[in-house]
PDB file of N, CA and C in Angstrom:
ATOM      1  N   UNK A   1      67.535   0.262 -56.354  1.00  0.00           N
ATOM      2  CA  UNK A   1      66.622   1.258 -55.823  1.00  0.00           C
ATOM      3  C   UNK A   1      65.625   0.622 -54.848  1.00  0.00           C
ATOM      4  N   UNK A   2      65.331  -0.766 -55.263  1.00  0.00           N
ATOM      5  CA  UNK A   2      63.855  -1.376 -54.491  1.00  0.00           C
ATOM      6  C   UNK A   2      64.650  -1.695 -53.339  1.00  0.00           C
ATOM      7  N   UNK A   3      65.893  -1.765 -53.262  1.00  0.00           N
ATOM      8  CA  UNK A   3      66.827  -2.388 -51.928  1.00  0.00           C
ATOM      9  C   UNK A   3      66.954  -0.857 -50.863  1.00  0.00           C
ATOM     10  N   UNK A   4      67.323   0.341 -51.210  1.00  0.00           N
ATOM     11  CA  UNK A   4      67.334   1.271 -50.597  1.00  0.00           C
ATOM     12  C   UNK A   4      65.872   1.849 -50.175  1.00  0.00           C
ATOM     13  N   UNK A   5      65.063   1.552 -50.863  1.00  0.00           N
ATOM     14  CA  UNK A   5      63.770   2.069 -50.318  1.00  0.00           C
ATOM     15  C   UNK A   5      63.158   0.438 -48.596  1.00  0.00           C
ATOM     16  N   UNK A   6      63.771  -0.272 -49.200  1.00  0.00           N
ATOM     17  CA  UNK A   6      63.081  -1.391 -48.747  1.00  0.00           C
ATOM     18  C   UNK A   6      63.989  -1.491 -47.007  1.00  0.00           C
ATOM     19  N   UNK A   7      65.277  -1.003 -47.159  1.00  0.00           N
ATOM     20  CA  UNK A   7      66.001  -0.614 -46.059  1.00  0.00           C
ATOM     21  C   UNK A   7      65.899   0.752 -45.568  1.00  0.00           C
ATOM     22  N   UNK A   8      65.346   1.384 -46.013  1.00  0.00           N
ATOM     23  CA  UNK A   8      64.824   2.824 -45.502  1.00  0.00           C
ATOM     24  C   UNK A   8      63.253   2.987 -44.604  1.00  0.00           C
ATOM     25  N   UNK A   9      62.772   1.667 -44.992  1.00  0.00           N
ATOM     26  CA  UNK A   9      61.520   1.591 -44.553  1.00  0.00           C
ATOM     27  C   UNK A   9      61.603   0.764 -43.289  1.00  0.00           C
ATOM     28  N   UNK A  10      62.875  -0.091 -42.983  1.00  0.00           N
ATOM     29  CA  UNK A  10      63.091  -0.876 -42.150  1.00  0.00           C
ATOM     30  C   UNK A  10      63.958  -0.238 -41.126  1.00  0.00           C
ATOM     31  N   UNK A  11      64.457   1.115 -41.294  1.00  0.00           N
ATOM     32  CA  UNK A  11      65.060   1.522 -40.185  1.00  0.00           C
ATOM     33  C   UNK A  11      64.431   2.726 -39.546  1.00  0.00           C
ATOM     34  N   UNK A  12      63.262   3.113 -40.519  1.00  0.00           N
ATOM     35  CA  UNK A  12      61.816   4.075 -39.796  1.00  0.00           C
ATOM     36  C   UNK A  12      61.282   3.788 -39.182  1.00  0.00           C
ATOM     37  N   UNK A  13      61.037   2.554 -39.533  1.00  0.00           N
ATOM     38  CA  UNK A  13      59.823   1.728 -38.851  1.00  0.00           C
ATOM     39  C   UNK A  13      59.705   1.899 -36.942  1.00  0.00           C
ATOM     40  N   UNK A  14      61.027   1.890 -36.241  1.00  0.00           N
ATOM     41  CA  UNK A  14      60.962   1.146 -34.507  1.00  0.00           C
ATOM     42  C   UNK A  14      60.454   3.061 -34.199  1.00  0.00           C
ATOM     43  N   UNK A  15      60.980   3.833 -35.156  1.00  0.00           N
ATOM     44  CA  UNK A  15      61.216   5.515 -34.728  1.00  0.00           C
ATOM     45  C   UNK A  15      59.337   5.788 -35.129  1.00  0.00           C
ATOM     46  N   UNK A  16      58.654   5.217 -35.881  1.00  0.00           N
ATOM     47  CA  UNK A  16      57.511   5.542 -35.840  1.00  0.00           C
ATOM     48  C   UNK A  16      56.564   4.799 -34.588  1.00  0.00           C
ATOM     49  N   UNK A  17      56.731   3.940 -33.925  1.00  0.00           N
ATOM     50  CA  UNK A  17      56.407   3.970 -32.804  1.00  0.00           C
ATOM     51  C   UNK A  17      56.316   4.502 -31.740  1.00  0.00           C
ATOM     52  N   UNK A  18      58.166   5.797 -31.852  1.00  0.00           N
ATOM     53  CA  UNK A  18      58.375   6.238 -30.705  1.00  0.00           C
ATOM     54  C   UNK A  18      57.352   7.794 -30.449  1.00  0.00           C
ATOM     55  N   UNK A  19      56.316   7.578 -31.302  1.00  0.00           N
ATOM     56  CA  UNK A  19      55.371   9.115 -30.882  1.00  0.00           C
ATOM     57  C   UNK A  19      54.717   9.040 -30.129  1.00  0.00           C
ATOM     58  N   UNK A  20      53.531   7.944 -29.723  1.00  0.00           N
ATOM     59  CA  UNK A  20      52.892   7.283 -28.817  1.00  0.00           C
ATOM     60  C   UNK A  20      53.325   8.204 -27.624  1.00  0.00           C
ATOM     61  N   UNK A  21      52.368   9.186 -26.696  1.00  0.00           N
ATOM     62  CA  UNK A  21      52.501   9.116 -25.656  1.00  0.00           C
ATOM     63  C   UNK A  21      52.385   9.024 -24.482  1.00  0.00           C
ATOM     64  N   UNK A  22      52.945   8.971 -23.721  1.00  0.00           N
ATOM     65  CA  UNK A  22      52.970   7.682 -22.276  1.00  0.00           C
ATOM     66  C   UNK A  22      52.024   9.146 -21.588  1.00  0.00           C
ATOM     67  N   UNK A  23      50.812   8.581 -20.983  1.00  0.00           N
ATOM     68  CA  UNK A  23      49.493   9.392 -20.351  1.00  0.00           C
ATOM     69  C   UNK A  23      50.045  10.312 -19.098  1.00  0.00           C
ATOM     70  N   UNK A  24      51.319   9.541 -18.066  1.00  0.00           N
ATOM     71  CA  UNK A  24      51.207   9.641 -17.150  1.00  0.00           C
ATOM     72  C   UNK A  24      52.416  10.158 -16.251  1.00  0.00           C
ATOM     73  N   UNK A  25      53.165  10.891 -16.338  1.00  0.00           N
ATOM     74  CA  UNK A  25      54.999  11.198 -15.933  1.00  0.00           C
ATOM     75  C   UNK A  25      54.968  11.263 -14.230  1.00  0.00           C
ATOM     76  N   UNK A  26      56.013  11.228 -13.800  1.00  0.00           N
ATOM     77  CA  UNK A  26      56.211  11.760 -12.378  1.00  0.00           C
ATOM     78  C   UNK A  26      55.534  12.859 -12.000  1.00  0.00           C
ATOM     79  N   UNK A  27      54.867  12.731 -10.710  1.00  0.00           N
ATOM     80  CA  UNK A  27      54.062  13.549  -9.935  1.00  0.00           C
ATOM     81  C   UNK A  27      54.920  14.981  -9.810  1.00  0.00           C
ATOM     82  N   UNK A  28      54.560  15.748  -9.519  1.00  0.00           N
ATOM     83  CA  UNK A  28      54.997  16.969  -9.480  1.00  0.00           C
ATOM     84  C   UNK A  28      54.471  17.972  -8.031  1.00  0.00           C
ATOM     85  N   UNK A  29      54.623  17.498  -6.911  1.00  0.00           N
ATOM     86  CA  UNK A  29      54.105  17.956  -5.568  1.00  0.00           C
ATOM     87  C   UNK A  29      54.582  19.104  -5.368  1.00  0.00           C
ATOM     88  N   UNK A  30      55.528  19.762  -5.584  1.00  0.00           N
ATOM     89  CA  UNK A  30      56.289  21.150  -5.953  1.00  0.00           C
ATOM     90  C   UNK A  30      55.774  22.336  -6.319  1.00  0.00           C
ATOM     91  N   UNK A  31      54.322  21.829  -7.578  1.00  0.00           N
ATOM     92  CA  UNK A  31      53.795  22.926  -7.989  1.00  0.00           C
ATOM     93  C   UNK A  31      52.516  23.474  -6.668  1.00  0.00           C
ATOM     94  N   UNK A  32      52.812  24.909  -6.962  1.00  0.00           N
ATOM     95  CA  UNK A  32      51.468  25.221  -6.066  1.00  0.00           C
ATOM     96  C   UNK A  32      50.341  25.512  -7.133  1.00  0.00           C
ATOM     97  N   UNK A  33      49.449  24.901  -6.907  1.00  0.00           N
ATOM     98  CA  UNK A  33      47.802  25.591  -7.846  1.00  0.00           C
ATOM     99  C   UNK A  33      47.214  26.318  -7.178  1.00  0.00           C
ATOM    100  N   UNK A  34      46.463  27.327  -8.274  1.00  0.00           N
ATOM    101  CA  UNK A  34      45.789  28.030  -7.277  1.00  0.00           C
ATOM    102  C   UNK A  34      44.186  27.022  -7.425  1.00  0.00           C
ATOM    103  N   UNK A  35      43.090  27.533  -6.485  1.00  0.00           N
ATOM    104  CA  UNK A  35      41.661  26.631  -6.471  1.00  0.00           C
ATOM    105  C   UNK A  35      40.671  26.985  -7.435  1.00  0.00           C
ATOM    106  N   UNK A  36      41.044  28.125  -8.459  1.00  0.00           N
ATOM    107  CA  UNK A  36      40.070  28.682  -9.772  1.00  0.00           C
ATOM    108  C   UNK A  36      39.487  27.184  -9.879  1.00  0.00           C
ATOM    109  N   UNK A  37      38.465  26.898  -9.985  1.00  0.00           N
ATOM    110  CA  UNK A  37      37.963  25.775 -11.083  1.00  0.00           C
ATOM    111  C   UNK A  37      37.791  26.715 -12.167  1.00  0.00           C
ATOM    112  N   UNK A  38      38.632  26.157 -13.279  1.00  0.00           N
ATOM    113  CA  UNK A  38      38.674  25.470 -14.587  1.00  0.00           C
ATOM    114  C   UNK A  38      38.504  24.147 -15.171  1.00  0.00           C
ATOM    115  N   UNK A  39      37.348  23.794 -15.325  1.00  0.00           N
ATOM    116  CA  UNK A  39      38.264  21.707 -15.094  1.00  0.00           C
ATOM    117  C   UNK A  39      39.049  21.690 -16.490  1.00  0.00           C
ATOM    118  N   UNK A  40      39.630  20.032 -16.302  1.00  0.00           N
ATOM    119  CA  UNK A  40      40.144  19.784 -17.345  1.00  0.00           C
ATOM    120  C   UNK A  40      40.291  18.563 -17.601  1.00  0.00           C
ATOM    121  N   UNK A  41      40.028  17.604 -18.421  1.00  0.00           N
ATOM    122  CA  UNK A  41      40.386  15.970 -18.067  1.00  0.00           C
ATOM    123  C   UNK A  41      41.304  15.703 -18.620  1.00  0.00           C
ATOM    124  N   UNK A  42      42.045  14.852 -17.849  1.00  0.00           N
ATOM    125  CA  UNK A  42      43.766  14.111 -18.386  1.00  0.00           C
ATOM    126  C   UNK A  42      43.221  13.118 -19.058  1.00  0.00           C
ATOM    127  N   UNK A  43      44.257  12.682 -19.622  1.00  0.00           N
ATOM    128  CA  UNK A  43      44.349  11.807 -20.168  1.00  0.00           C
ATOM    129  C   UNK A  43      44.386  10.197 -19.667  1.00  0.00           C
ATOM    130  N   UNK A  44      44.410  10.301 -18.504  1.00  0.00           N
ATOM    131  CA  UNK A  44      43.505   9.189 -17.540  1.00  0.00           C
ATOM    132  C   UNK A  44      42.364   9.215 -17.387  1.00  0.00           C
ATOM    133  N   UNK A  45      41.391   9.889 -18.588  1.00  0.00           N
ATOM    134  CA  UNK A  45      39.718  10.116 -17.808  1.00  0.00           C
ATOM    135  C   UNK A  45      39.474  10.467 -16.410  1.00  0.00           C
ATOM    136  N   UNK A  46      40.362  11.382 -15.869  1.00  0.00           N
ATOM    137  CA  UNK A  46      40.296  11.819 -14.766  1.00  0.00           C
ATOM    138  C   UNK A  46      40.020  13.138 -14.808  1.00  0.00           C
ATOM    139  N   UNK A  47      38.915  14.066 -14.064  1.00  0.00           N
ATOM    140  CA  UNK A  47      38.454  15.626 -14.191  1.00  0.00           C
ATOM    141  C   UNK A  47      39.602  16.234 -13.125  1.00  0.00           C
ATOM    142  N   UNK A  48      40.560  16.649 -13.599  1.00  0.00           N
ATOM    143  CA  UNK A  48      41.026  17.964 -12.563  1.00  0.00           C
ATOM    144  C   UNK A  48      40.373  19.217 -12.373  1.00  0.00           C
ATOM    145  N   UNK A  49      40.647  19.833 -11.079  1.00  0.00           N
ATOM    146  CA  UNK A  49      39.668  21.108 -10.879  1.00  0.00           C
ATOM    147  C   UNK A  49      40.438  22.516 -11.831  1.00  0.00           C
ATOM    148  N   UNK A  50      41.918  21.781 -12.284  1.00  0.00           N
ATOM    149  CA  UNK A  50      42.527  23.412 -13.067  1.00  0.00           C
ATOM    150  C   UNK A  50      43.885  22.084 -13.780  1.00  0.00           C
ATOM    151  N   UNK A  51      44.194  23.440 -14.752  1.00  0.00           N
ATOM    152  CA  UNK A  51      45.117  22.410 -15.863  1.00  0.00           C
ATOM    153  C   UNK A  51      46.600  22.456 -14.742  1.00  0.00           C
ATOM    154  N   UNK A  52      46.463  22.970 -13.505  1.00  0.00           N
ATOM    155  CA  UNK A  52      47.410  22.721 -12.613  1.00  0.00           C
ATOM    156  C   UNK A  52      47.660  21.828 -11.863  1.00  0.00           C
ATOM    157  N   UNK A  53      46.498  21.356 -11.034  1.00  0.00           N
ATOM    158  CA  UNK A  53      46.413  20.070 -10.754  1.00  0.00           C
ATOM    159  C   UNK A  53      46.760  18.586 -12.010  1.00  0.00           C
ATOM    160  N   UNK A  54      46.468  18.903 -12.827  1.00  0.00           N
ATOM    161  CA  UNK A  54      46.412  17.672 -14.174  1.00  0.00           C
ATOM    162  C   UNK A  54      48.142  18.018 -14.015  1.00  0.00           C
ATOM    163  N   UNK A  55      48.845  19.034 -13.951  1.00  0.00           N
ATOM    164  CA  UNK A  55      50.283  19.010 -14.328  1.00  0.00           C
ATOM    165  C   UNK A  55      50.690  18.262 -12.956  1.00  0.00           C
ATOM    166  N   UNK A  56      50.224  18.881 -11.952  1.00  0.00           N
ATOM    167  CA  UNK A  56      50.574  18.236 -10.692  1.00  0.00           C
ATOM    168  C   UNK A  56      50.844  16.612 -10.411  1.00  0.00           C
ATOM    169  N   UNK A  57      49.651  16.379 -10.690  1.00  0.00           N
ATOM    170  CA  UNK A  57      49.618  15.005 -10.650  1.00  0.00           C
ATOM    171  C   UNK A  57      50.381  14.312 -11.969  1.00  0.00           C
ATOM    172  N   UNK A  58      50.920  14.363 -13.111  1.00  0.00           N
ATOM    173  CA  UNK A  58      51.887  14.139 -14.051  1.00  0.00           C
ATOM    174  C   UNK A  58      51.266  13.835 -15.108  1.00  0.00           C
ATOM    175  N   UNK A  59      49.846  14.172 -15.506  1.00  0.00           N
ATOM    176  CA  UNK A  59      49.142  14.081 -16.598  1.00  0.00           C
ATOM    177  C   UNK A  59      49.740  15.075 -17.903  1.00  0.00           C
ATOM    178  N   UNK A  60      50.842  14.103 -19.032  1.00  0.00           N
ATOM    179  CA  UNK A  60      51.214  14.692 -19.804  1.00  0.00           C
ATOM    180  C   UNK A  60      50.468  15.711 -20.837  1.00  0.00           C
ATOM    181  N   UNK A  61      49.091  15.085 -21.341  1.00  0.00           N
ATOM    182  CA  UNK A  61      48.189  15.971 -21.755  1.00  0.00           C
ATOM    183  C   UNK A  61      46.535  15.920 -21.105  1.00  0.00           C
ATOM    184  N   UNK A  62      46.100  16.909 -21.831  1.00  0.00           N
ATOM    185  CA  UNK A  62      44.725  17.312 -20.842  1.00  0.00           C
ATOM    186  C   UNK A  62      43.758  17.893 -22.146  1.00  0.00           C
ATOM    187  N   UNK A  63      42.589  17.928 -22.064  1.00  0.00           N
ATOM    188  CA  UNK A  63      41.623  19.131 -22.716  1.00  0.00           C
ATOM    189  C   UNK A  63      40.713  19.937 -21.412  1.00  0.00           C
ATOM    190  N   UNK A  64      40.621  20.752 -22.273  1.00  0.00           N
ATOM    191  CA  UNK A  64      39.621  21.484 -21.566  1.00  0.00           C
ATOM    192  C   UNK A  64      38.199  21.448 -21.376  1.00  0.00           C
ATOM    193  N   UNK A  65      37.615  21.024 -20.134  1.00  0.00           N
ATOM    194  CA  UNK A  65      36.064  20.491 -19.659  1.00  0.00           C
ATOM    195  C   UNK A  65      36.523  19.556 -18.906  1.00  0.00           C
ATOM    196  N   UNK A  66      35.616  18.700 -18.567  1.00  0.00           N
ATOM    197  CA  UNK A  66      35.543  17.774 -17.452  1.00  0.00           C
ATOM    198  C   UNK A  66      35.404  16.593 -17.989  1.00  0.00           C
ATOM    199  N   UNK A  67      35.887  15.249 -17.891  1.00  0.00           N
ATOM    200  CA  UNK A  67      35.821  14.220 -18.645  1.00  0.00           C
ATOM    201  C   UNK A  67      33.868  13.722 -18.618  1.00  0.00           C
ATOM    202  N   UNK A  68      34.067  12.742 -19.370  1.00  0.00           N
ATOM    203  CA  UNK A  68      32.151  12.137 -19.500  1.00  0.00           C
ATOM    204  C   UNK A  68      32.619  10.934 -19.247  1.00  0.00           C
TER     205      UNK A  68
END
């Protein structure tokens, strides 16, 4: 039993790393935004003027407000 748990824990292990995610994807010049300010800051501490621009530029996630 201590052998199956002990190899179960060793083949989870590389897959619990893989959640981590990467801040920043391919640009997206394609989208049109409109100029509403909404801000929003990515996840680069960067303030976009709308959560369109943040997609634009390839910011995988964002909140809502302006970074500090």
């Amino acid at each position: 039993m201590k052998y199956i748990l002990a190899i179960s824990i060793i083949i989870l292990i590389p897959f619990a790393s893989c959640t981590k995610h990467e801040c920043l994807e391919r640009k997206n010049d394609n989208l049109i935004c409109t100029e509403q300010y909404e801000p929003v800051c990515g996840c680069n501490n960067v303030t976009y003027s709308n959560a369109c621009y943040a997609q634009r530029a390839g910011a995988t996630y964002y909140t809502n407000g302006a970074c500090n």
